[in-house]
N, C-alpha and C. Protein backbone atom coordinates (compact mmCIF):
# COMPACT_ATOMS: atom_id res chain seq x y z
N UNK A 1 30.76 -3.74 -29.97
CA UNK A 1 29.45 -3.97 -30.51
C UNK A 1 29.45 -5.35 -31.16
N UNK A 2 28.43 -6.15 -30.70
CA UNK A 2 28.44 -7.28 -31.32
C UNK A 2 27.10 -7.30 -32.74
N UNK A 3 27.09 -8.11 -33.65
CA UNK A 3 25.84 -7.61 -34.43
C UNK A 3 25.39 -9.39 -34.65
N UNK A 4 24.03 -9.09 -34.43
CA UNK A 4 23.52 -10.62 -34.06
C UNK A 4 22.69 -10.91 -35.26
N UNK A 5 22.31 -11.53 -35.85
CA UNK A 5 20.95 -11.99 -36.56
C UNK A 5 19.75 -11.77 -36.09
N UNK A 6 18.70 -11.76 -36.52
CA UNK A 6 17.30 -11.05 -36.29
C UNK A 6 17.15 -11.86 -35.23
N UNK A 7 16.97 -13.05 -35.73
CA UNK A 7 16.50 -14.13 -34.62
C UNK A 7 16.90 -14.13 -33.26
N UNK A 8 18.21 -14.23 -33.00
CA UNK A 8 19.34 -14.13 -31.67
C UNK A 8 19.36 -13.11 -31.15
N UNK A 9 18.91 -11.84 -31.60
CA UNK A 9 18.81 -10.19 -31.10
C UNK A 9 17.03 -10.62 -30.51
N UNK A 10 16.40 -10.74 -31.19
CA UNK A 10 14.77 -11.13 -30.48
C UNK A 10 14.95 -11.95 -29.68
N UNK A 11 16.27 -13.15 -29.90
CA UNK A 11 15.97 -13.85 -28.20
C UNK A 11 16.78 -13.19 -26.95
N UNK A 12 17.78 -12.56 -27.62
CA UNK A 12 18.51 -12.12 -26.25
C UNK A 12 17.50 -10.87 -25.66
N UNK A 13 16.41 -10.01 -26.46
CA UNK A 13 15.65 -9.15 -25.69
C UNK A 13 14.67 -10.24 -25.30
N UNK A 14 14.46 -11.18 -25.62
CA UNK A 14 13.08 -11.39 -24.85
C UNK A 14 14.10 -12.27 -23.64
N UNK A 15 14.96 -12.17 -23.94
CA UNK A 15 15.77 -12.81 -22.26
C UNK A 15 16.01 -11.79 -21.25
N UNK A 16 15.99 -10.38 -21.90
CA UNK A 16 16.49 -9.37 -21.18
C UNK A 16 14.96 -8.90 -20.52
N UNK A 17 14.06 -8.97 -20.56
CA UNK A 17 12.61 -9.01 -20.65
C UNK A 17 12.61 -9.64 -19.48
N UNK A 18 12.59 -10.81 -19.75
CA UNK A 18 12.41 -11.70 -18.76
C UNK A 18 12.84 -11.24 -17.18
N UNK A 19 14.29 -11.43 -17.48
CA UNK A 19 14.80 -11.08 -16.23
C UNK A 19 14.40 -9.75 -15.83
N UNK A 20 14.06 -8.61 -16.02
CA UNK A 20 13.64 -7.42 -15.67
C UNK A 20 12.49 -7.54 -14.96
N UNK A 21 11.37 -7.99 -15.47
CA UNK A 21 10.80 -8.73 -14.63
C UNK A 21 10.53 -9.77 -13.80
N UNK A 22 11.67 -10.75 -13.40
CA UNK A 22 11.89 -11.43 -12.30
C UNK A 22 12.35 -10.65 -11.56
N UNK A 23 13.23 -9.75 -11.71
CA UNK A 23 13.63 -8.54 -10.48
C UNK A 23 12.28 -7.49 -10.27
N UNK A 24 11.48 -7.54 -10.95
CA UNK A 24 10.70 -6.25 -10.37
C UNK A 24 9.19 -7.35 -9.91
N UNK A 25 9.49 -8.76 -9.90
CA UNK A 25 8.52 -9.30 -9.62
C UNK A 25 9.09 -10.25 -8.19
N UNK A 26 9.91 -9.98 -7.58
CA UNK A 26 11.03 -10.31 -6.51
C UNK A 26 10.32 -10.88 -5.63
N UNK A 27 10.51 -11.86 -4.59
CA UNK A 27 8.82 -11.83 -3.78
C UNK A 27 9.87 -11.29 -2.74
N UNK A 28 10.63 -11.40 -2.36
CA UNK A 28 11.31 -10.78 -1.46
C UNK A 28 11.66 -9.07 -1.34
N UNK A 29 11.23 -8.53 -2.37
CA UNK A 29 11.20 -7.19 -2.31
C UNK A 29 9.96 -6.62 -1.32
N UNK A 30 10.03 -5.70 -0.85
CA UNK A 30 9.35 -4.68 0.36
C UNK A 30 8.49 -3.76 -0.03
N UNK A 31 7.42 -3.90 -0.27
CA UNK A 31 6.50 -2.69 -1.05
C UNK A 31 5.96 -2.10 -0.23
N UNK A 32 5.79 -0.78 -0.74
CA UNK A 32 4.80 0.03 0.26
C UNK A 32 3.33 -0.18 0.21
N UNK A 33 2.44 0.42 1.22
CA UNK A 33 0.82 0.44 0.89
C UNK A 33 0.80 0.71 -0.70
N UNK A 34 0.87 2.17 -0.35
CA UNK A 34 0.45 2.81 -2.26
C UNK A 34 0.83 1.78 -3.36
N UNK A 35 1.94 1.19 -3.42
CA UNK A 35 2.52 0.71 -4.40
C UNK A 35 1.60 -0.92 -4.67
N UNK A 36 1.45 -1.60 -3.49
CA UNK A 36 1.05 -3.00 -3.59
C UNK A 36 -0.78 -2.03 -4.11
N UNK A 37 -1.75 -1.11 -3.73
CA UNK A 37 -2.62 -0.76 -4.06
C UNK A 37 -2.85 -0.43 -5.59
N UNK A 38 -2.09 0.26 -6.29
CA UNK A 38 -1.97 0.50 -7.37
C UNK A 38 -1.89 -0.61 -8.10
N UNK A 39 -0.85 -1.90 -7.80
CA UNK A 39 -1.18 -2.93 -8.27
C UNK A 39 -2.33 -3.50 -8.84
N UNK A 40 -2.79 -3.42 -7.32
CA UNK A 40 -3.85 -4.67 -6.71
C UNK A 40 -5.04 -4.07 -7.67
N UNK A 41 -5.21 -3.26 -7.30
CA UNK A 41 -6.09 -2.25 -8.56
C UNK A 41 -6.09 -2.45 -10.05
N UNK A 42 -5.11 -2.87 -10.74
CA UNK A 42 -5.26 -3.57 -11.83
C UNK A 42 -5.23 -4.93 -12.03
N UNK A 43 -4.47 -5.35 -11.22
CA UNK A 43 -4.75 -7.07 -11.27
C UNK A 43 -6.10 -7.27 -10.66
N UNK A 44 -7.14 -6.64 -9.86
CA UNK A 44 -8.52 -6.78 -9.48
C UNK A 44 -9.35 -6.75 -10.72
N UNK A 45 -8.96 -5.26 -11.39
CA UNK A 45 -9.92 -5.09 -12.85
C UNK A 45 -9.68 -6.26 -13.60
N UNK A 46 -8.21 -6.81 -13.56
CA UNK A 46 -8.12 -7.94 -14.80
C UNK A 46 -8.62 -8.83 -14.41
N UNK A 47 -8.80 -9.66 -13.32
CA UNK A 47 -9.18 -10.94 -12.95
C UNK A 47 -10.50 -11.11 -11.55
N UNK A 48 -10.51 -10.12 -11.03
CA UNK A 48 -11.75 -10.56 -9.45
C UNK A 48 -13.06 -9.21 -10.47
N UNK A 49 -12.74 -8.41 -10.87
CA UNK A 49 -14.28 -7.53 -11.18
C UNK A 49 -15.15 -7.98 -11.85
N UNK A 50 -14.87 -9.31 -12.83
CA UNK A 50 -16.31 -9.61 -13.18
C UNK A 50 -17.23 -10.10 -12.38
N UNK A 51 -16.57 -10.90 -11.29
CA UNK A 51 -17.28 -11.69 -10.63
C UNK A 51 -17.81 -10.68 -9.63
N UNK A 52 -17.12 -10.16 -8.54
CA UNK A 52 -17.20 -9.83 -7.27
C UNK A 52 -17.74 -8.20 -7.26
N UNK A 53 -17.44 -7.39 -8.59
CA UNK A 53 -17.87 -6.55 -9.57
C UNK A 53 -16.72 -5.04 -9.05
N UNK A 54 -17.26 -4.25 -10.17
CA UNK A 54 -16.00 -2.88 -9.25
C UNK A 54 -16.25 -2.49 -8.39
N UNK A 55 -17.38 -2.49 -7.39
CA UNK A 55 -17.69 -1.99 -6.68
C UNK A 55 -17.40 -2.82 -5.30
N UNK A 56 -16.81 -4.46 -5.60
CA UNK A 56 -16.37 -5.20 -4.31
C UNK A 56 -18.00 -5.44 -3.76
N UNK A 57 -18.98 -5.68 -4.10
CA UNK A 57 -20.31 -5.76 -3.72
C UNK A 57 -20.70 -7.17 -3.92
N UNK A 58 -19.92 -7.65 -4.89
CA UNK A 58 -20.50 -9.23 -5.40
C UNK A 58 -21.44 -8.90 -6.26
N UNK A 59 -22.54 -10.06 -6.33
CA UNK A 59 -23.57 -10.54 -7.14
C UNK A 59 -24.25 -11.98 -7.07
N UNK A 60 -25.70 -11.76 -6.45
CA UNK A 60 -26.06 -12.77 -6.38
C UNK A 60 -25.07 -14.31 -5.50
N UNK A 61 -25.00 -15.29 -5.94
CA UNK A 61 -24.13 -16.40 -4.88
C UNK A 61 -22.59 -15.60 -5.02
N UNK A 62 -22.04 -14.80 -5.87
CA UNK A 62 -20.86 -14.43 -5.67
C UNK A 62 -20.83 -13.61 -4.36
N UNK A 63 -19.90 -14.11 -3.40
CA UNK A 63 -19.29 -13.07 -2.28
C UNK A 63 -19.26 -11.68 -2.18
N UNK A 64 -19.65 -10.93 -1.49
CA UNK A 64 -19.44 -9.34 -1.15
C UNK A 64 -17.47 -9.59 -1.31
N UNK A 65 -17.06 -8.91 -1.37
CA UNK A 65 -15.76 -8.55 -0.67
C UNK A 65 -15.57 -6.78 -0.01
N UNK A 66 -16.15 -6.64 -0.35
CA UNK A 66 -16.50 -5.36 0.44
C UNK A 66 -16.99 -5.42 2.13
N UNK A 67 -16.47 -5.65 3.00
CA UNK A 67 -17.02 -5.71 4.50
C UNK A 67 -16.78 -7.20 4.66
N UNK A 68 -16.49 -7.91 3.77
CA UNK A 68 -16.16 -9.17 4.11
C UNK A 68 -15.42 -9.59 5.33
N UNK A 69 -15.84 -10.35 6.03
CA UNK A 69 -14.80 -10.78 7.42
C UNK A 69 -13.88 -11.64 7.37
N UNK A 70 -13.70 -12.45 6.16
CA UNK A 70 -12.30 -13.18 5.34
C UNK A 70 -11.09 -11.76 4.95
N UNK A 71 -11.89 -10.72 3.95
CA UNK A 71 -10.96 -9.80 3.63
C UNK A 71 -10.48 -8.81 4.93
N UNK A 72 -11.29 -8.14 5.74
CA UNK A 72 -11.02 -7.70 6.96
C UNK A 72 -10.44 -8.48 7.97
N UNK A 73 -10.39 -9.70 8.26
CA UNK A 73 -9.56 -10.28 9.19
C UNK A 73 -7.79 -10.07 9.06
N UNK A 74 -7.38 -10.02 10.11
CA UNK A 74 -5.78 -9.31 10.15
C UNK A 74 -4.80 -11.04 9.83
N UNK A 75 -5.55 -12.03 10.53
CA UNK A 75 -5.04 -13.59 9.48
C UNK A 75 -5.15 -13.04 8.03
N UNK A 76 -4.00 -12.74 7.66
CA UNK A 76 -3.98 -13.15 5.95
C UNK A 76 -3.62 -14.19 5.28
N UNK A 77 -3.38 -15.22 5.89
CA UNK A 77 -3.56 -16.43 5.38
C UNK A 77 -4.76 -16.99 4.90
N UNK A 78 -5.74 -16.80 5.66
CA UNK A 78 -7.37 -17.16 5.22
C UNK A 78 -7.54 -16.54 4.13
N UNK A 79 -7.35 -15.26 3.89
CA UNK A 79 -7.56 -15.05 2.26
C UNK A 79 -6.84 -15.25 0.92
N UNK A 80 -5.28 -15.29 1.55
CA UNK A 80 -4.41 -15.68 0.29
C UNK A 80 -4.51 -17.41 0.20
N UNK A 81 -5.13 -18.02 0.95
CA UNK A 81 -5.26 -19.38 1.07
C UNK A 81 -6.49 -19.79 -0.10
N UNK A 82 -7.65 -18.96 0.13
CA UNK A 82 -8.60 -18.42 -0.68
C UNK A 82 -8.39 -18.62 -2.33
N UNK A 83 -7.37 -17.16 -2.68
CA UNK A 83 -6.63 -17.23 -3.87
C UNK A 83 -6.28 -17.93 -4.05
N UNK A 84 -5.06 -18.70 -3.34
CA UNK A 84 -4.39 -19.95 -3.55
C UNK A 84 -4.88 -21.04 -4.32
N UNK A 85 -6.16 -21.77 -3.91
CA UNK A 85 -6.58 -22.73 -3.74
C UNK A 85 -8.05 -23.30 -4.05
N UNK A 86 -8.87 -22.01 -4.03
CA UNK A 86 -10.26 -21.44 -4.46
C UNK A 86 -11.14 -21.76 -3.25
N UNK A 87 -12.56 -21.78 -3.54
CA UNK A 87 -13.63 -22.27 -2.53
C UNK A 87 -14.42 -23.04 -3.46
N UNK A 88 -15.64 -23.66 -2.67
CA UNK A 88 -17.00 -24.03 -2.99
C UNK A 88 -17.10 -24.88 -4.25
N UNK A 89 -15.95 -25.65 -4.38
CA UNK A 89 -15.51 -26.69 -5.71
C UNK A 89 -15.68 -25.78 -6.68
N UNK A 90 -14.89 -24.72 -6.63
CA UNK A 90 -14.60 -23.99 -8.42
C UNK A 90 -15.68 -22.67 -8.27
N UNK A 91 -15.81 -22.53 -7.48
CA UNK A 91 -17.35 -21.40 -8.15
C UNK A 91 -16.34 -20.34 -7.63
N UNK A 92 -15.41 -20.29 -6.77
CA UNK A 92 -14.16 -19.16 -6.69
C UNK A 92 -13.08 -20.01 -6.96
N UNK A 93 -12.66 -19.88 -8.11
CA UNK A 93 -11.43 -20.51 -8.52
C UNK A 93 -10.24 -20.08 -7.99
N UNK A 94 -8.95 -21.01 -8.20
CA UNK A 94 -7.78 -20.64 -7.53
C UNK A 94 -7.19 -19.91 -8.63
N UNK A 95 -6.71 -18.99 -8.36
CA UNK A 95 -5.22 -17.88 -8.46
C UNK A 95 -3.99 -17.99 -8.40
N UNK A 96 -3.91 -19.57 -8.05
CA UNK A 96 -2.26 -19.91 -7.79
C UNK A 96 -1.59 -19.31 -9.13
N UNK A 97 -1.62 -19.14 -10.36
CA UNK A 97 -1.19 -18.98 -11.66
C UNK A 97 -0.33 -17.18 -11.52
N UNK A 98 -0.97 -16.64 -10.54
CA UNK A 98 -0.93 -15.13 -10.29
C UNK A 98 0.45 -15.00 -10.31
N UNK A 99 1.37 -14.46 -10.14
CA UNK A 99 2.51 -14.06 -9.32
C UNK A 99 2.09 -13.84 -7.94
N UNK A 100 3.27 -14.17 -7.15
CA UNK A 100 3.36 -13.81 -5.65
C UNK A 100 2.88 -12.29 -4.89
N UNK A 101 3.70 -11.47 -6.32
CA UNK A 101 3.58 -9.81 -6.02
C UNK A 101 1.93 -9.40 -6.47
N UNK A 102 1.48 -10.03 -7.99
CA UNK A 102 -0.27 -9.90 -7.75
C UNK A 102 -1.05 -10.38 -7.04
N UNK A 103 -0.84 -11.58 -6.26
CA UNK A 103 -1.68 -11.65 -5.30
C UNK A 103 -1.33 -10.81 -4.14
N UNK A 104 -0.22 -11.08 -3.68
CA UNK A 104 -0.17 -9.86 -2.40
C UNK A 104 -0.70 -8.84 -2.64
N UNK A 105 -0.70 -7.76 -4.21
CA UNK A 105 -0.93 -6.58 -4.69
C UNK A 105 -3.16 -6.74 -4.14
N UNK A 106 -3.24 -7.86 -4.59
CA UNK A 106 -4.82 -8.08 -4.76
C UNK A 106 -5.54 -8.19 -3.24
N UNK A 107 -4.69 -9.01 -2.84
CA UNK A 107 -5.56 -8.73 -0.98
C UNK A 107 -5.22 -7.64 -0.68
N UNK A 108 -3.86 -6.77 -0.44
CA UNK A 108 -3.74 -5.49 0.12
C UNK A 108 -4.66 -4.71 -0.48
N UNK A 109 -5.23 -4.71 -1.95
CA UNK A 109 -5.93 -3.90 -2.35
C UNK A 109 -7.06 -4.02 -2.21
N UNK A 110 -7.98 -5.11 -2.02
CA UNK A 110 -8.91 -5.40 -1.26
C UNK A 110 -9.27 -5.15 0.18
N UNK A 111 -8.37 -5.32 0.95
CA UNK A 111 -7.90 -5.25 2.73
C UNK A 111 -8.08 -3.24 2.76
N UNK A 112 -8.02 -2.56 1.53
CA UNK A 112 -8.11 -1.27 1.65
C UNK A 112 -8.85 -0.41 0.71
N UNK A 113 -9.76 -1.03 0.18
CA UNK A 113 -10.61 -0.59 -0.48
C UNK A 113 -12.17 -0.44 -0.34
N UNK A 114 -13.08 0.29 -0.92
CA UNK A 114 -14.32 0.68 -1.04
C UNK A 114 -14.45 1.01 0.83
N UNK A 115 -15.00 0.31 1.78
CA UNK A 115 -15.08 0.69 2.88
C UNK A 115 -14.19 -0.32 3.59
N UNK A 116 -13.95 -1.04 3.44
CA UNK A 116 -12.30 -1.87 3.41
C UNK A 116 -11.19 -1.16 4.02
N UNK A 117 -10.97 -0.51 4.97
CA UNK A 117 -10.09 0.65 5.21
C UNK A 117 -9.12 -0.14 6.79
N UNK A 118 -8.51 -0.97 6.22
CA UNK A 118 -7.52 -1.60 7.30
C UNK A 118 -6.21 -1.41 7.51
N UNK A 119 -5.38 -0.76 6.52
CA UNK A 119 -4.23 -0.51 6.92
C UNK A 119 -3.15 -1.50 6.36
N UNK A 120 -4.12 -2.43 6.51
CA UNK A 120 -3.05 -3.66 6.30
C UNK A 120 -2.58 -4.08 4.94
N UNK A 121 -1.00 -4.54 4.88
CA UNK A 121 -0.74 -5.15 3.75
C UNK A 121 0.20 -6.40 4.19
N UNK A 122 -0.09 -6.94 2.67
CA UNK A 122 0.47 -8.14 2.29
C UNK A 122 1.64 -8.16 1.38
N UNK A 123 3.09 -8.53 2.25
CA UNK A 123 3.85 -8.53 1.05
C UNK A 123 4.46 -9.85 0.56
N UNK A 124 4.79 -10.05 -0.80
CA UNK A 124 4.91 -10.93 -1.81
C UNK A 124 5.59 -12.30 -1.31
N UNK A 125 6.00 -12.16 -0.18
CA UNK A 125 6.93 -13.43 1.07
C UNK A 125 5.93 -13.72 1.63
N UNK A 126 5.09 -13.48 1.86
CA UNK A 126 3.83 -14.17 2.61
C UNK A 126 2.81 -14.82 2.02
N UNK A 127 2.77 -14.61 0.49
CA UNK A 127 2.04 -15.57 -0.48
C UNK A 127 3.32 -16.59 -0.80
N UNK A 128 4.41 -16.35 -0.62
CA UNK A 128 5.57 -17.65 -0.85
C UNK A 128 5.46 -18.39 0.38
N UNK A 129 5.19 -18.13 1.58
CA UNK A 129 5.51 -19.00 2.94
C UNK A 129 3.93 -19.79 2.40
N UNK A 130 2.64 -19.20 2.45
CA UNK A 130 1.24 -19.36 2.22
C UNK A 130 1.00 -20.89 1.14
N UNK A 131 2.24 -20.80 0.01
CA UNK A 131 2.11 -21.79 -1.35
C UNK A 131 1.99 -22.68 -0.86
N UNK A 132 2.76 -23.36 -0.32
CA UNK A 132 2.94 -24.84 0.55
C UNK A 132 1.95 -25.31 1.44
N UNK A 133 1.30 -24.28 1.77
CA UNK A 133 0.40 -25.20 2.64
C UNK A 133 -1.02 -25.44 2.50
């Protein structure tokens, strides 16, 4: 047993922190549907529902994403490119800031939601190949 000072015990957990989530934020890890959905489902509420709303319907100049033919197309590059990078000078801002695993989590969960019913997912290596370009 080692016994640390307050200070050095708060940094070695917030180091142990850290790394726990670089492993569970892996982009190379393999997720299932359910799992990237459940995600995508809260990183949507935190960041795309004000705009695009819960219902994936939009509002006014904001985009449907619901039936969308960006989100339904089986290219998922066109939409994580989207996130990436934004549209329409800022009026859909970019997402690059996301993690790899919330954006993948956010198109798969989009790509299968409200009437959205494609099957398809996105995993967290395909928003890393996607960054660069």
């Amino acid at each position: 047993v080692k016994v640390l000072p307050q200070n050095e015990y708060t940094a070695w957990v917030e180091e142990q922190n850290k790394r726990m989530a670089a492993l569970a934020d892996d982009p190379n890890k393999v997720w299932t549907l359910p799992e990237l959905v459940a995600r995508g489902q809260k990183v949507y509420a935190a960041n795309c529902a004000a705009c695009h709303q819960a219902s994936g319907k939009g509002a006014g100049a904001i985009k449907a994403l619901d039936g969308s033919a960006i989100v339904l197309d089986a290219d998922h590059a066109k939409q994580i490119q989207v996130l990436l990078k934004g549209v329409n000078n800022g009026s859909m801002p970019a997402w690059a800031q996301l993690s790899d695993t919330d954006i993948a989590a956010v198109v798969t969960y989009t790509k299968n939601n409200w009437s959205n019913k494609t099957g398809q997912l996105v995993q967290p290596a395909e928003i890393v190949a996607q960054r660069g370009k």
